[in-house]
N, C-alpha and C. Protein backbone atom coordinates (compact mmCIF):
# COMPACT_ATOMS: atom_id res chain seq x y z
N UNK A 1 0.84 -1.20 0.00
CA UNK A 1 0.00 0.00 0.00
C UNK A 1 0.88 1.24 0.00
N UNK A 2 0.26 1.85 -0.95
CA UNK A 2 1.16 3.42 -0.91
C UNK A 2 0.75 4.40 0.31
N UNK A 3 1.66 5.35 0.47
CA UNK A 3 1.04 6.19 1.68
C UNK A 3 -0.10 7.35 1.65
N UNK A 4 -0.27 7.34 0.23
CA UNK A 4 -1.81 7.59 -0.17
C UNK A 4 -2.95 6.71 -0.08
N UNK A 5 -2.42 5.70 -0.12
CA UNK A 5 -3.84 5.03 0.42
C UNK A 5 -4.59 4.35 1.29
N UNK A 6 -4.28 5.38 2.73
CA UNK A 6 -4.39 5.30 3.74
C UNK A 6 -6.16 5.74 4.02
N UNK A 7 -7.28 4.97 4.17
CA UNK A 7 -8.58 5.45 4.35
C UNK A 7 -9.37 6.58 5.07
N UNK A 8 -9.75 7.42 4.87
CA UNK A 8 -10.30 7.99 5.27
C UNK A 8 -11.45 7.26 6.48
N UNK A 9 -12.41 8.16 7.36
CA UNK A 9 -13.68 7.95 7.72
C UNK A 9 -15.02 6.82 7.31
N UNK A 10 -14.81 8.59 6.39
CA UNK A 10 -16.24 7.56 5.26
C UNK A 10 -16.05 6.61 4.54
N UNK A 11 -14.81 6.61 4.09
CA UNK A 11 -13.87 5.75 3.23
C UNK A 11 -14.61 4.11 3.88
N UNK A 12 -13.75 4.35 4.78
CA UNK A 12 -13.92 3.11 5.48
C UNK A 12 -15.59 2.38 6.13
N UNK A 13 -16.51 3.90 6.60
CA UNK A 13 -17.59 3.43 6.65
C UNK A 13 -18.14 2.68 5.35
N UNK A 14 -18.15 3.24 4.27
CA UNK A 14 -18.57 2.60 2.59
C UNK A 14 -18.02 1.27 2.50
N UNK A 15 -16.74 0.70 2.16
CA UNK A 15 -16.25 -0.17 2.59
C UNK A 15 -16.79 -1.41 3.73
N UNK A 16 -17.24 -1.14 4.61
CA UNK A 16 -17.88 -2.01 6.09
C UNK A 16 -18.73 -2.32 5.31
N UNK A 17 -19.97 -0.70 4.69
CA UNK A 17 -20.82 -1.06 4.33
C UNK A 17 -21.45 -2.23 3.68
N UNK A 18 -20.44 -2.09 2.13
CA UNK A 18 -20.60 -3.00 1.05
C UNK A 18 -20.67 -4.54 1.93
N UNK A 19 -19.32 -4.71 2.59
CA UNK A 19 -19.19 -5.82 3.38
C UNK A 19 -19.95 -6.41 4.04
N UNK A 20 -20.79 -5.80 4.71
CA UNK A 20 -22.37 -5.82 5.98
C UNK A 20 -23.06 -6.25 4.80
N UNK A 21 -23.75 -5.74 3.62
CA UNK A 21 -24.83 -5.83 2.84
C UNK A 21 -24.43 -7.02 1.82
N UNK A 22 -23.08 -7.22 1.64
CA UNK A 22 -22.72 -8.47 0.97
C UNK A 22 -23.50 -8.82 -0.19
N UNK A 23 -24.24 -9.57 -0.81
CA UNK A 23 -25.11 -9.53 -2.32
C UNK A 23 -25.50 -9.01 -2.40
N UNK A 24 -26.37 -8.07 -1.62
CA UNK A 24 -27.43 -6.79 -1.56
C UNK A 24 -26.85 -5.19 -1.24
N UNK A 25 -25.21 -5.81 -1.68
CA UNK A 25 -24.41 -4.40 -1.51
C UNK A 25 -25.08 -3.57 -2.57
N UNK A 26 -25.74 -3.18 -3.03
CA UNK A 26 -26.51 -1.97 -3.78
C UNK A 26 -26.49 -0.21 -3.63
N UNK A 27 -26.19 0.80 -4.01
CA UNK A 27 -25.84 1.46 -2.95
C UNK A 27 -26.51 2.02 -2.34
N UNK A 28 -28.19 2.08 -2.44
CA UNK A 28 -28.65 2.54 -1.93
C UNK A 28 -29.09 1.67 -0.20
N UNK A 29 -28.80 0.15 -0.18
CA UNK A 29 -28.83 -0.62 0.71
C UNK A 29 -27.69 -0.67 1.40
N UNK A 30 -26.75 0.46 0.75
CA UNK A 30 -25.20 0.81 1.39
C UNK A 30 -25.67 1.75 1.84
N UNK A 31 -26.14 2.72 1.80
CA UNK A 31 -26.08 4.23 2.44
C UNK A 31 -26.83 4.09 3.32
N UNK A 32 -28.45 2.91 3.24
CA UNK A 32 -29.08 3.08 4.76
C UNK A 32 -28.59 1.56 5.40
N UNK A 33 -27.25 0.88 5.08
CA UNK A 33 -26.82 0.71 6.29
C UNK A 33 -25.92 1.76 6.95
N UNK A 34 -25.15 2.61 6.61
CA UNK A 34 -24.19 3.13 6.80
C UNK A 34 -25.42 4.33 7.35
N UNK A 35 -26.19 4.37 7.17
CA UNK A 35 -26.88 5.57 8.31
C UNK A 35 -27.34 5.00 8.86
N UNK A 36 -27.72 3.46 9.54
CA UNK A 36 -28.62 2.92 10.78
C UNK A 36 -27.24 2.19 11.59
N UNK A 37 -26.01 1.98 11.17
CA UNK A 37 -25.12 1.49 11.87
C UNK A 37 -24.21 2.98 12.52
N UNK A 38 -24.36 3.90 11.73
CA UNK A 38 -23.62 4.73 12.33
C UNK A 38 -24.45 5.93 12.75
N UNK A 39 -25.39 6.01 12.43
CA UNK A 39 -26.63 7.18 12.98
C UNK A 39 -26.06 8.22 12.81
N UNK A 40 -26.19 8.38 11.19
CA UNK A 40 -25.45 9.71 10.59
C UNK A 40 -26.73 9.65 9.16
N UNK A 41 -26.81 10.65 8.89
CA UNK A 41 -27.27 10.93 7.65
C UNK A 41 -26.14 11.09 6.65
N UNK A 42 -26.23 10.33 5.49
CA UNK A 42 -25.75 10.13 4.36
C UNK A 42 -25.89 10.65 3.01
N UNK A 43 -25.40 11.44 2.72
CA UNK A 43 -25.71 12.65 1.30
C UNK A 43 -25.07 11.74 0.16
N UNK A 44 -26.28 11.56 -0.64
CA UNK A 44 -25.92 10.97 -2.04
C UNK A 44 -24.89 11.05 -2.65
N UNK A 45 -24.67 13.12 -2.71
CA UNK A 45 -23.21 12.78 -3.72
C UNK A 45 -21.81 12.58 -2.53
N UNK A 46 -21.91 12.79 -1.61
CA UNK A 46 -20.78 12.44 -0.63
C UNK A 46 -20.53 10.93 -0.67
N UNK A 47 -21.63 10.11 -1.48
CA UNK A 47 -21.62 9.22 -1.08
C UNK A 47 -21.11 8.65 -2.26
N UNK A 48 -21.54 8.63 -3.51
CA UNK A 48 -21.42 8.39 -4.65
C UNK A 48 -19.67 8.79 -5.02
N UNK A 49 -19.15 10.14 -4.66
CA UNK A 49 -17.85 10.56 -5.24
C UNK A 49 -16.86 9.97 -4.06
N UNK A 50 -17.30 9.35 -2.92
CA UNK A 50 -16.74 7.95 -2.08
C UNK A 50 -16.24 6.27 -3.05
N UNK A 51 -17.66 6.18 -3.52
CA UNK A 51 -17.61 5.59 -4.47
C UNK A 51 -17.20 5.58 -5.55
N UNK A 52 -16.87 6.90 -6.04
CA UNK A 52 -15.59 6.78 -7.45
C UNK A 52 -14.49 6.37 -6.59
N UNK A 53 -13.98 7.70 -6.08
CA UNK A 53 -12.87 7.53 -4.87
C UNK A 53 -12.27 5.86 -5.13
N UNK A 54 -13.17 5.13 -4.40
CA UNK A 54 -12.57 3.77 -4.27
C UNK A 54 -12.53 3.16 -4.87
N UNK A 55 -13.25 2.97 -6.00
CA UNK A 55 -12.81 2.38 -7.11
C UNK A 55 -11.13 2.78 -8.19
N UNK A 56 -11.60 4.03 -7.99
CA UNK A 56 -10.22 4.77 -8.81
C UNK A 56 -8.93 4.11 -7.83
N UNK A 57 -9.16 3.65 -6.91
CA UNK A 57 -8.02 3.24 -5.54
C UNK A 57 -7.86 1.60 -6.01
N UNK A 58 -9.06 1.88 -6.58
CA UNK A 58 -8.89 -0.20 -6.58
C UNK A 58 -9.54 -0.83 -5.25
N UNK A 59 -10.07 -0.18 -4.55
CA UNK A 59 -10.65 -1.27 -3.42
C UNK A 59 -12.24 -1.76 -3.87
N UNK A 60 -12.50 -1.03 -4.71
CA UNK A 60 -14.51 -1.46 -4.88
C UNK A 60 -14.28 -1.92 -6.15
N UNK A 61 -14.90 -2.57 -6.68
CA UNK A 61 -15.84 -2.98 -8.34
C UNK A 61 -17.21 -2.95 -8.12
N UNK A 62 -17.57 -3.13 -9.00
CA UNK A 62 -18.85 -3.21 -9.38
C UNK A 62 -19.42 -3.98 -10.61
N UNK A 63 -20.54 -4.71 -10.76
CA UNK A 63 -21.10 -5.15 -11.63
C UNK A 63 -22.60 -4.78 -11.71
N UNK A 64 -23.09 -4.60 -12.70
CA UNK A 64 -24.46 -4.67 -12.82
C UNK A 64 -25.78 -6.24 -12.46
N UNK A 65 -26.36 -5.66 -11.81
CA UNK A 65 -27.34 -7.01 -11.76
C UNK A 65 -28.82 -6.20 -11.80
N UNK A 66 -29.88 -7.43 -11.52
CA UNK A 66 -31.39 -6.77 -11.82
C UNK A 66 -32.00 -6.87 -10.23
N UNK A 67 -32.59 -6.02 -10.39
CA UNK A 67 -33.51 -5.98 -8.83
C UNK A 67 -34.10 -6.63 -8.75
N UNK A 68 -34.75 -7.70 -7.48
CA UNK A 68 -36.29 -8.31 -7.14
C UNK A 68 -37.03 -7.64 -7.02
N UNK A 69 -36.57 -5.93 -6.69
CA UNK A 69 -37.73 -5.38 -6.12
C UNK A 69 -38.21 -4.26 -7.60
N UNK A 70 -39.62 -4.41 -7.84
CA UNK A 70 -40.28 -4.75 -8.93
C UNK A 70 -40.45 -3.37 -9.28
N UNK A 71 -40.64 -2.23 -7.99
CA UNK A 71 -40.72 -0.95 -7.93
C UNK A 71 -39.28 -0.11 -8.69
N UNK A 72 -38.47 -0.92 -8.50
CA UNK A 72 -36.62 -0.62 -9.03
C UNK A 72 -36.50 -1.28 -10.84
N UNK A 73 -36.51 -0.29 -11.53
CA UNK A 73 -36.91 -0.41 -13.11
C UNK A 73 -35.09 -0.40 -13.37
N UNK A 74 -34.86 -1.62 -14.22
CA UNK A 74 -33.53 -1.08 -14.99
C UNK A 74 -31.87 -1.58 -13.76
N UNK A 75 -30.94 -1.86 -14.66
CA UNK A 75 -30.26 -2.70 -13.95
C UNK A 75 -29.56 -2.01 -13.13
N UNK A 76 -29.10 -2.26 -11.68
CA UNK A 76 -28.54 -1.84 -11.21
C UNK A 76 -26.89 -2.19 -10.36
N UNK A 77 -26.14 -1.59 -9.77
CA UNK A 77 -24.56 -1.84 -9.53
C UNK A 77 -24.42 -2.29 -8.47
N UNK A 78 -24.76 -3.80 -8.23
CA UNK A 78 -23.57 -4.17 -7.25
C UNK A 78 -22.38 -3.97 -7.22
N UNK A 79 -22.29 -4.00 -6.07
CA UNK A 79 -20.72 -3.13 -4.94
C UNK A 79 -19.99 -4.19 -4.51
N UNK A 80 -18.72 -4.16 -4.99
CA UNK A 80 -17.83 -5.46 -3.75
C UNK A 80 -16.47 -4.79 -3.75
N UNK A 81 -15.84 -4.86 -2.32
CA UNK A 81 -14.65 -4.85 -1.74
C UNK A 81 -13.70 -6.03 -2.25
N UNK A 82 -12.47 -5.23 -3.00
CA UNK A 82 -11.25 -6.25 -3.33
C UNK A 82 -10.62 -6.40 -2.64
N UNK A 83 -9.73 -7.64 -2.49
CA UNK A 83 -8.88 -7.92 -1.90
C UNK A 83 -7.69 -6.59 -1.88
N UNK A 84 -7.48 -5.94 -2.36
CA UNK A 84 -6.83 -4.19 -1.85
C UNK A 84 -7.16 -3.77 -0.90
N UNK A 85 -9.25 -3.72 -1.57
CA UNK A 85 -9.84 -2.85 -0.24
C UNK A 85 -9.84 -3.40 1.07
N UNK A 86 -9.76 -4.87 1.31
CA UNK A 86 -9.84 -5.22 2.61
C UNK A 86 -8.20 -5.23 3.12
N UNK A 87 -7.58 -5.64 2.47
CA UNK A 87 -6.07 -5.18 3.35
C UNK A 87 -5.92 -3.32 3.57
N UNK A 88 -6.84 -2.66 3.02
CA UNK A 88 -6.72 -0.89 3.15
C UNK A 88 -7.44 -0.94 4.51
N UNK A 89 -8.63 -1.64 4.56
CA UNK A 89 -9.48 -1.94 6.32
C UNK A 89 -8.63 -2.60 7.15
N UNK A 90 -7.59 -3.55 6.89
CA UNK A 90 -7.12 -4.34 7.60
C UNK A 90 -6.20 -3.35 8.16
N UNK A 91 -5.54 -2.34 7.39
CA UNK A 91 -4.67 -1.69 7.61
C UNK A 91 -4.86 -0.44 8.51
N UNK A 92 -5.87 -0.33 8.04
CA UNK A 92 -6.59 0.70 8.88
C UNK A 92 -6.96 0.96 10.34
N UNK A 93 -7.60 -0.56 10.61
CA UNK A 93 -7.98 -1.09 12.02
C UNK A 93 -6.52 -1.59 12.48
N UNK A 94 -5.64 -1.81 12.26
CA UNK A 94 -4.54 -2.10 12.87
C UNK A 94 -4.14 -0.42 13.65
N UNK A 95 -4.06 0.28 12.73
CA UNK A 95 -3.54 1.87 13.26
C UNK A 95 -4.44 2.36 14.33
N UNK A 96 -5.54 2.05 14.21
CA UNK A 96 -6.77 2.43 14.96
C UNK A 96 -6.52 1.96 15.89
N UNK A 97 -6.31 0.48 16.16
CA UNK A 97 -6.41 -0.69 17.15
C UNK A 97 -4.85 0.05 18.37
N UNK A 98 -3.50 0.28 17.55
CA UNK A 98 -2.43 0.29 18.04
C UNK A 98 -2.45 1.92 18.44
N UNK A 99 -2.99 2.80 17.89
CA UNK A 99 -3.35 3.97 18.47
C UNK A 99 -3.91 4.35 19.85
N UNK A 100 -5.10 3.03 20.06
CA UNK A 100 -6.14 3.21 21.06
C UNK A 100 -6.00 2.52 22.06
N UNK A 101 -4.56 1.75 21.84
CA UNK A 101 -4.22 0.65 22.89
C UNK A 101 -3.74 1.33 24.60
N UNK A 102 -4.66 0.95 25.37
CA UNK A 102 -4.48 1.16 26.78
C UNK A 102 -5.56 2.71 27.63
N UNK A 103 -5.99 3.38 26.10
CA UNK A 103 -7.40 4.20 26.36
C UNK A 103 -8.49 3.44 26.27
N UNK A 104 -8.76 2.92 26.76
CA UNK A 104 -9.94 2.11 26.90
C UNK A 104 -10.79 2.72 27.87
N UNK A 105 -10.19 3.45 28.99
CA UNK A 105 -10.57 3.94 30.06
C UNK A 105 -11.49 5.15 29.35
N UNK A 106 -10.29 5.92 28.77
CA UNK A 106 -10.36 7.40 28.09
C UNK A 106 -12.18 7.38 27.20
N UNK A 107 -11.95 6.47 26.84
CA UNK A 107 -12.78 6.34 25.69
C UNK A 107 -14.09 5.40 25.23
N UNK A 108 -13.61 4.90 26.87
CA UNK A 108 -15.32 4.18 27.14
C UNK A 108 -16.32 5.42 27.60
N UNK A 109 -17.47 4.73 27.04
CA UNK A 109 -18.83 5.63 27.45
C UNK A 109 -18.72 5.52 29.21
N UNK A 110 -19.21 6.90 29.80
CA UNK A 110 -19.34 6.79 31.06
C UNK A 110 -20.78 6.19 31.40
């Protein structure tokens, strides 16, 4: 990994996301997990130019597939995390993990 491609936030929330929603990574089944797991509101294009973002990085692809849901006209982009993107999470939560080591105190809820 280069030292640019070190994840951001949201980066990494999008990323979980896809991961959590797994076949049904869709993005709109990405953005309301990523607002009911993190209880944040999620802005389309913040969300979408996330989604170039990581692809242009190499951690996301995408393919097209068709909806079950009958109301959803026209094919739409499944989302998946590459093997890049999960060593960029792996990498990530390591810094996080070795950062936060021994605040536990600091940084538990009272």
């Amino acid at each position: 990994m280069s030292p640019n491609s070190f994840l951001g936030e949201f980066e990494q929330m999008v990323l979980l996301g896809i991961l959590q929603e797994g076949d049904e990574a869709f993005a709109l089944e990405v953005r309301r997990e990523i607002e009911r797991s993190a209880d944040r509101t999620v802005s389309r294009g913040a969300f979408y130019t996330t989604l170039d973002r990581l692809e242009r990085k190499g951690y996301v692809v995408w393919s097209e597939a068709e909806s079950d849901d009958p109301r959803r006209t026209g094919p739409l982009r499944r989302f998946e995390v590459t093997p890049e993107g999960l060593l960029a999470l792996r990498v990530s939560r390591r810094a996080f993990d070795a950062l936060s080591r021994g605040l536990d105190e600091v940084l538990s809820e009272a």
